[in-house]
C-alpha atoms as a PDB file:
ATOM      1  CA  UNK A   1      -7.123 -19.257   7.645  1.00  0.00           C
ATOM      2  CA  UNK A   2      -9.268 -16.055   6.356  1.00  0.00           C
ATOM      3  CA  UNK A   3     -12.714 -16.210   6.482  1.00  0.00           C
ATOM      4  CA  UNK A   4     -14.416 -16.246   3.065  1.00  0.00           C
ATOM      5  CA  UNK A   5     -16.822 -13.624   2.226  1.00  0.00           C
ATOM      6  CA  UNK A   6     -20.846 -14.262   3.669  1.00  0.00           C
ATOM      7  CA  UNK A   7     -22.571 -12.659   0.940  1.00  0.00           C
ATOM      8  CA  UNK A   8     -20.095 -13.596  -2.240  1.00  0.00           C
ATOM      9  CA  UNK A   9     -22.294 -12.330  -4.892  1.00  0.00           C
ATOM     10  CA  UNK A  10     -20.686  -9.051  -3.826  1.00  0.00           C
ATOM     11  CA  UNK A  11     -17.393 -10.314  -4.151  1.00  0.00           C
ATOM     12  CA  UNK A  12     -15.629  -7.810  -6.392  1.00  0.00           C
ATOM     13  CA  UNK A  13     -12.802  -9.776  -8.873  1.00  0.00           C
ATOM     14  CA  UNK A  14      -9.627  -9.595  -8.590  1.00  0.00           C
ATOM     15  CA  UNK A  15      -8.879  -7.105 -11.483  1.00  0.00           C
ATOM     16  CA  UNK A  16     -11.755  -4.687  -9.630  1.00  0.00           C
ATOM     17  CA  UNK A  17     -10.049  -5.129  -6.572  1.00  0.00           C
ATOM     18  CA  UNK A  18      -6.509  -4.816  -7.491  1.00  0.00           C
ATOM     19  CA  UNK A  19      -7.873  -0.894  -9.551  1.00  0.00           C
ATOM     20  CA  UNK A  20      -9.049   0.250  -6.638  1.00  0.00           C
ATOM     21  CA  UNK A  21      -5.588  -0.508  -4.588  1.00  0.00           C
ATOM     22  CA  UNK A  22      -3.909   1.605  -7.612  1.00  0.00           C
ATOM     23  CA  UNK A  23      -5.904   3.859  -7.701  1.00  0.00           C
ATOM     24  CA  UNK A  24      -6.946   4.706  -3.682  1.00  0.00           C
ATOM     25  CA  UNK A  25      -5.383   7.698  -2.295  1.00  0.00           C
ATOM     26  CA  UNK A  26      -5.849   7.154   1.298  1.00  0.00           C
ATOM     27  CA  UNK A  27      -7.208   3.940   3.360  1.00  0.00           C
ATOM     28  CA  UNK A  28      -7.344   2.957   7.146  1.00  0.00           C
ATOM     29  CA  UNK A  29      -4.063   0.610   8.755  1.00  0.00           C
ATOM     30  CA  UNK A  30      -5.541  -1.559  11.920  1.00  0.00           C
ATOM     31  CA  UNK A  31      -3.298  -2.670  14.172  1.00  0.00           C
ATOM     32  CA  UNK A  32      -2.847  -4.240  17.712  1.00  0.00           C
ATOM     33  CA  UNK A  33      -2.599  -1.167  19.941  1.00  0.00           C
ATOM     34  CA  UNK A  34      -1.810  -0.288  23.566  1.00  0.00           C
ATOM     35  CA  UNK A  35      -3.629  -3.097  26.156  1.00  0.00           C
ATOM     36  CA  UNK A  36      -4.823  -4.773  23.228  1.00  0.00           C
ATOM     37  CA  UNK A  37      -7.071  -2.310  22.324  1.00  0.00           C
ATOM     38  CA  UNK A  38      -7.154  -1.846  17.870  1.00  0.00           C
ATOM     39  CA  UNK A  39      -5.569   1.086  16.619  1.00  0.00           C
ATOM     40  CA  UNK A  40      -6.628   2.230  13.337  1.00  0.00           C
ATOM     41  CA  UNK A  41      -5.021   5.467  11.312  1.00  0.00           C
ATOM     42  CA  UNK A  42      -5.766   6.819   8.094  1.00  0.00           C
ATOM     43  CA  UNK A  43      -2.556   6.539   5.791  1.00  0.00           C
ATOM     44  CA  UNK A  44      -1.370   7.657   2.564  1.00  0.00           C
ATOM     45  CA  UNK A  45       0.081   4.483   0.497  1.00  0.00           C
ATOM     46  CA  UNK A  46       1.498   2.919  -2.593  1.00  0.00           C
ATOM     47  CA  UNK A  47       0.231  -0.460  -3.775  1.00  0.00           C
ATOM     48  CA  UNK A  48       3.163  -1.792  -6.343  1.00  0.00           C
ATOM     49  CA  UNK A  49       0.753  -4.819  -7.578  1.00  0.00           C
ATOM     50  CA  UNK A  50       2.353  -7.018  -4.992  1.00  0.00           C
ATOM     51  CA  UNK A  51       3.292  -5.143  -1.644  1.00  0.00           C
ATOM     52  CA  UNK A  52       1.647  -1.644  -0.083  1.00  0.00           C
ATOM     53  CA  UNK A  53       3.956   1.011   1.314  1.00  0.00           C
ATOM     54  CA  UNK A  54       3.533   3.955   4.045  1.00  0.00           C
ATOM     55  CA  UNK A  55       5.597   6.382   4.740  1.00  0.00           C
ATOM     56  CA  UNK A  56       5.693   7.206   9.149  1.00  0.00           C
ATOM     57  CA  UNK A  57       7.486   9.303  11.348  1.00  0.00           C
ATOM     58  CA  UNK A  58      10.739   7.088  13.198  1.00  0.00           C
ATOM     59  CA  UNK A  59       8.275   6.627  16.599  1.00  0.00           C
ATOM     60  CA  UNK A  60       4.773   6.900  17.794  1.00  0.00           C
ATOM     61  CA  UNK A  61       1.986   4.309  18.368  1.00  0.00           C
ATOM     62  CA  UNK A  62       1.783   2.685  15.115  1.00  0.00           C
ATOM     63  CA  UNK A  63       5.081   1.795  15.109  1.00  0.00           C
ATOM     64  CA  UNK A  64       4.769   0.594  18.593  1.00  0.00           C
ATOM     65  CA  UNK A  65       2.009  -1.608  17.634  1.00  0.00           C
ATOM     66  CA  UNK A  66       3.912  -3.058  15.111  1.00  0.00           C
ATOM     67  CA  UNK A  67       6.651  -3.608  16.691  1.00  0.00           C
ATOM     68  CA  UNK A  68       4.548  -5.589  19.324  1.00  0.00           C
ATOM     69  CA  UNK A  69       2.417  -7.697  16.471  1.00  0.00           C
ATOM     70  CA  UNK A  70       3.235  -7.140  12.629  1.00  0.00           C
ATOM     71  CA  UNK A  71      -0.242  -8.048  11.654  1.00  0.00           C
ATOM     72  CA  UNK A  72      -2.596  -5.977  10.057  1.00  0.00           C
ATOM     73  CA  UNK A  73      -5.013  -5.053   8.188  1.00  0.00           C
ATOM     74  CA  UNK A  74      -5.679  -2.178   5.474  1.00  0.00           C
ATOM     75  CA  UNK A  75      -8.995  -1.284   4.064  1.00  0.00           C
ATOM     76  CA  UNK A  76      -9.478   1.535   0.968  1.00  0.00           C
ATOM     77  CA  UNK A  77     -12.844   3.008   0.742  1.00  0.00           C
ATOM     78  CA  UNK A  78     -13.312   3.592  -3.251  1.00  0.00           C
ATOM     79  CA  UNK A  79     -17.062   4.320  -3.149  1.00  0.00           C
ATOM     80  CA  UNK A  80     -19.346   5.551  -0.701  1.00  0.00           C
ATOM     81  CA  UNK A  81     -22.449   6.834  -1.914  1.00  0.00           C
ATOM     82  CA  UNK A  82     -25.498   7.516   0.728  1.00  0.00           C
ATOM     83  CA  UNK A  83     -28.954   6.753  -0.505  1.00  0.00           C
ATOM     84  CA  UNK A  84     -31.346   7.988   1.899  1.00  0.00           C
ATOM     85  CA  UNK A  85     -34.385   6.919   0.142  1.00  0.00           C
ATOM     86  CA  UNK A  86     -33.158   3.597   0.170  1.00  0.00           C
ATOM     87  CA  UNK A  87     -31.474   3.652   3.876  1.00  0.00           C
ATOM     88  CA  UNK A  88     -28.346   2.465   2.642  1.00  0.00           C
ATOM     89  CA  UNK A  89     -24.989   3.847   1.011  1.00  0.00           C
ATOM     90  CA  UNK A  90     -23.745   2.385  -2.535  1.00  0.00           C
ATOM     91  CA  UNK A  91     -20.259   1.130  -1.764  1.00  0.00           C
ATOM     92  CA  UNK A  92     -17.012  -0.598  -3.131  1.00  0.00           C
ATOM     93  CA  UNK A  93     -13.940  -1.701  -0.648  1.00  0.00           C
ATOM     94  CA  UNK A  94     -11.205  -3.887  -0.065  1.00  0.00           C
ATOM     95  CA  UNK A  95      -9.592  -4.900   2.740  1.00  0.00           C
ATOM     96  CA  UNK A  96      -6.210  -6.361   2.935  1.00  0.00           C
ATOM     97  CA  UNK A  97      -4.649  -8.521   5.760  1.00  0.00           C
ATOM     98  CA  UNK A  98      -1.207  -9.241   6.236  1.00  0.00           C
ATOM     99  CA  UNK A  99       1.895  -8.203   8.003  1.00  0.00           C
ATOM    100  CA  UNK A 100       3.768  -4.711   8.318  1.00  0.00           C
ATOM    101  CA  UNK A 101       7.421  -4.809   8.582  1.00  0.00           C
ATOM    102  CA  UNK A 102      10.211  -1.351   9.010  1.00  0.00           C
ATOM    103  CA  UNK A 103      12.062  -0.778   5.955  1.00  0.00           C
ATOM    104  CA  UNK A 104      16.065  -1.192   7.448  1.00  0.00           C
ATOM    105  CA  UNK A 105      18.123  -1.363   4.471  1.00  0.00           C
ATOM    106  CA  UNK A 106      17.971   2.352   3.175  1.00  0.00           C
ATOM    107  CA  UNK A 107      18.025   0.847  -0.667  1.00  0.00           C
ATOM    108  CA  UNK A 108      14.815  -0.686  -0.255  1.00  0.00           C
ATOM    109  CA  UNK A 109      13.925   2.608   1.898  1.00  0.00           C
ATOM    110  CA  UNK A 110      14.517   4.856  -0.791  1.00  0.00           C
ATOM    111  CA  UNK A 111      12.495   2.287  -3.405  1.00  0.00           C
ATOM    112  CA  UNK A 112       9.645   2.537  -1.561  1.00  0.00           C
ATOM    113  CA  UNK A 113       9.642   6.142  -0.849  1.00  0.00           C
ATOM    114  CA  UNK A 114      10.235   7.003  -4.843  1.00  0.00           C
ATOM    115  CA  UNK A 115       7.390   5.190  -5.530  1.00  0.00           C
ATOM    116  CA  UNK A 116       5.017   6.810  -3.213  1.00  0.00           C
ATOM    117  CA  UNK A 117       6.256  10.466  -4.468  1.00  0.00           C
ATOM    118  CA  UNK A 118       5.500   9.313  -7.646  1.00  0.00           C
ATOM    119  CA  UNK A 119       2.011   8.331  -7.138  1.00  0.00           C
ATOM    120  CA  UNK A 120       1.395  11.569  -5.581  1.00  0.00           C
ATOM    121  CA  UNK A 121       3.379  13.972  -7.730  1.00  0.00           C
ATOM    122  CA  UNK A 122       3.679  12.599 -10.864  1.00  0.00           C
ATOM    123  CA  UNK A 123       4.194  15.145 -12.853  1.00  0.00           C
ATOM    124  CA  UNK A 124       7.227  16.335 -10.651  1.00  0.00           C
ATOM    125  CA  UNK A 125      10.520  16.083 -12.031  1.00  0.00           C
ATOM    126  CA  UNK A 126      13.072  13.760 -10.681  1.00  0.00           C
ATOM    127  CA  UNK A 127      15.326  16.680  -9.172  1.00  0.00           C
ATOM    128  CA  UNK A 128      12.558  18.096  -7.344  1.00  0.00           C
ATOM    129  CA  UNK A 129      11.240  14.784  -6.149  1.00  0.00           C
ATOM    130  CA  UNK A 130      15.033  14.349  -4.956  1.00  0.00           C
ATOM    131  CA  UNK A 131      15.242  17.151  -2.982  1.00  0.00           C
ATOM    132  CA  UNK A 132      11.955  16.634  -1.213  1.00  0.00           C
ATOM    133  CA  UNK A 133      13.089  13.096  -0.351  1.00  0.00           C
ATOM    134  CA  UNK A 134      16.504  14.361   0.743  1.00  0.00           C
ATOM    135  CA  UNK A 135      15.178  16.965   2.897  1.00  0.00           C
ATOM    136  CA  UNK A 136      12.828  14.674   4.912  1.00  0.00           C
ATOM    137  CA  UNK A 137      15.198  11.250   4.617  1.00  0.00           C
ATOM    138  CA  UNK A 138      16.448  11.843   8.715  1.00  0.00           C
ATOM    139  CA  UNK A 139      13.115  11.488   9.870  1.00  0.00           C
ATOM    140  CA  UNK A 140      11.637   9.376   7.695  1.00  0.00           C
ATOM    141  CA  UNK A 141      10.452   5.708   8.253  1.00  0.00           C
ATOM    142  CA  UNK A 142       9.069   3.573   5.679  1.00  0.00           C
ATOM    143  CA  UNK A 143       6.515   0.440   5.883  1.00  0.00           C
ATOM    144  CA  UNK A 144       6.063  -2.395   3.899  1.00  0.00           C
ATOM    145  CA  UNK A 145       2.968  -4.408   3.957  1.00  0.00           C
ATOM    146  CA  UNK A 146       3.718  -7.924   2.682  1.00  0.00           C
ATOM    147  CA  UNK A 147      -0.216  -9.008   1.904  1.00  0.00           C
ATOM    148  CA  UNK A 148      -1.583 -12.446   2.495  1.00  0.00           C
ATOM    149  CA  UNK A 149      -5.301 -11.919   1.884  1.00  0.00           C
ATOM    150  CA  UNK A 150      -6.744  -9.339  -0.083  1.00  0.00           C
ATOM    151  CA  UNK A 151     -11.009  -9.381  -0.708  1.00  0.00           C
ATOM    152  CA  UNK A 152     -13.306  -6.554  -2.358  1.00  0.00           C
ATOM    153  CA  UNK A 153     -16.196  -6.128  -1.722  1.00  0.00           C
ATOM    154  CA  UNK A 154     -19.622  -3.748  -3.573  1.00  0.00           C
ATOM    155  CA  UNK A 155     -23.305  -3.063  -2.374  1.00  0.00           C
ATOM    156  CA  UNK A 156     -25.959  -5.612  -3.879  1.00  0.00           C
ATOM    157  CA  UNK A 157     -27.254  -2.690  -5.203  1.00  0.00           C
ATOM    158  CA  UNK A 158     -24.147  -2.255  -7.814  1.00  0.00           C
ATOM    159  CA  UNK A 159     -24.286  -5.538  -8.410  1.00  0.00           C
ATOM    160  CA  UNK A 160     -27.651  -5.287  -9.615  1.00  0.00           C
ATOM    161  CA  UNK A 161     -26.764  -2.270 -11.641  1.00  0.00           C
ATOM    162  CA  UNK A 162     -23.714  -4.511 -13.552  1.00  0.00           C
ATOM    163  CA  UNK A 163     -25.776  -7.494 -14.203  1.00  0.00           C
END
C-alpha cells in the first residue's frame, strides 16, 4: 500500500525514527484541501509512541479538510544542515501517513491535551498547567493521528559519516 523507500541505504531505523518523533517540536500536517488542492500547516504535536496529537482551533480549513478526507500525512524536519560547498543540505526526516480524526469524548480530549502541555512545559506544575487548560478548554479542539506508515529518512552523506 505505501511505497517503500528508493534509496534504502538512507533508511533511518526504527529507534532513530521513533527519537526524532519524541523529540520534534514542530512538523508540517498535509491534507486534502479546498478543490483538491494539498493543504499543508506547520503544527505543534505530541507523539505518545503510538498516536500524534494537535491541538486546533473548533473551525478553519484544516478541519475542513479533514472532515472531507481523514488522511494525512505529517513530516518532522530534525536536521537540516546546508553545505554549500557540496550543493546539498545534511538532513534527517520522517514522514508519517495515516488518518486524523476530532477528539469527541472530552476524557480522551483532556488526555491528549495534558500530554502536549507537558511536552512543552514540563517543568510547570500541575495547577498551573490546569488553569491554562481550563482557560482555553471552550475553544479548544484536539486531533488524533492514528499512524499507519511511518519512514525516516538521512542524507547519504550521514550515512557515510555513521559507517
Amino acid at each position: 500500500m505505501f511505497r517503500e523507500m528508493r534509496r534504502n541505504r538512507q533508511l533511518l531505523s526504527q529507534e532513530d525514527t521513533q527519537a526524532i518523533l519524541y523529540q520534534g517540536t514542530s512538523g508540517v500536517l498535509a491534507v486534502s484541501g479546498d478543490d483538491d488542492y494539498p493543504y499543508a500547516v506547520p503544527l505543534s504535536y505530541v507523539y505518545d509512541g503510538q498516536k500524534i496529537y494537535f491541538h486546533s482551533a473548533k473551525s478553519g480549513h484544516k478541519l475542513d479538510s479533514i472532515t472531507k478526507n481523514p488522511k494525512a500525512s505529517f513530516c518532522v524536519i530534525d536536521r537540516d544542515q546546508i553545505v554549500p560547498d557540496e550543493y546539498t543540505t545534511y538532513f534527517r526526516s520522517v514522514i508519517v501517513f495515516g488518518t486524523v480524526r476530532i477528539l469527541q469524548d472530552e476524557a480522551e480530549k483532556r488526555e491528549a491535551i495534558e500530554k502536549l502541555a507537558v511536552k512543552y512545559a514540563p517543568d510547570d506544575t500541575a495547577e498551573h498547567r490546569e488553569k491554562a487548560i481550563e482557560r482555553e478548554w471552550k475553544q479548544l479542539c484536539m486531533l488524533e493521528m492514528i499512524l499507519e506508515h511511518i519512514s525516516g529518512k538521512e542524507a547519504k552523506e550521514l550515512v557515510k559519516q555513521r559507517n
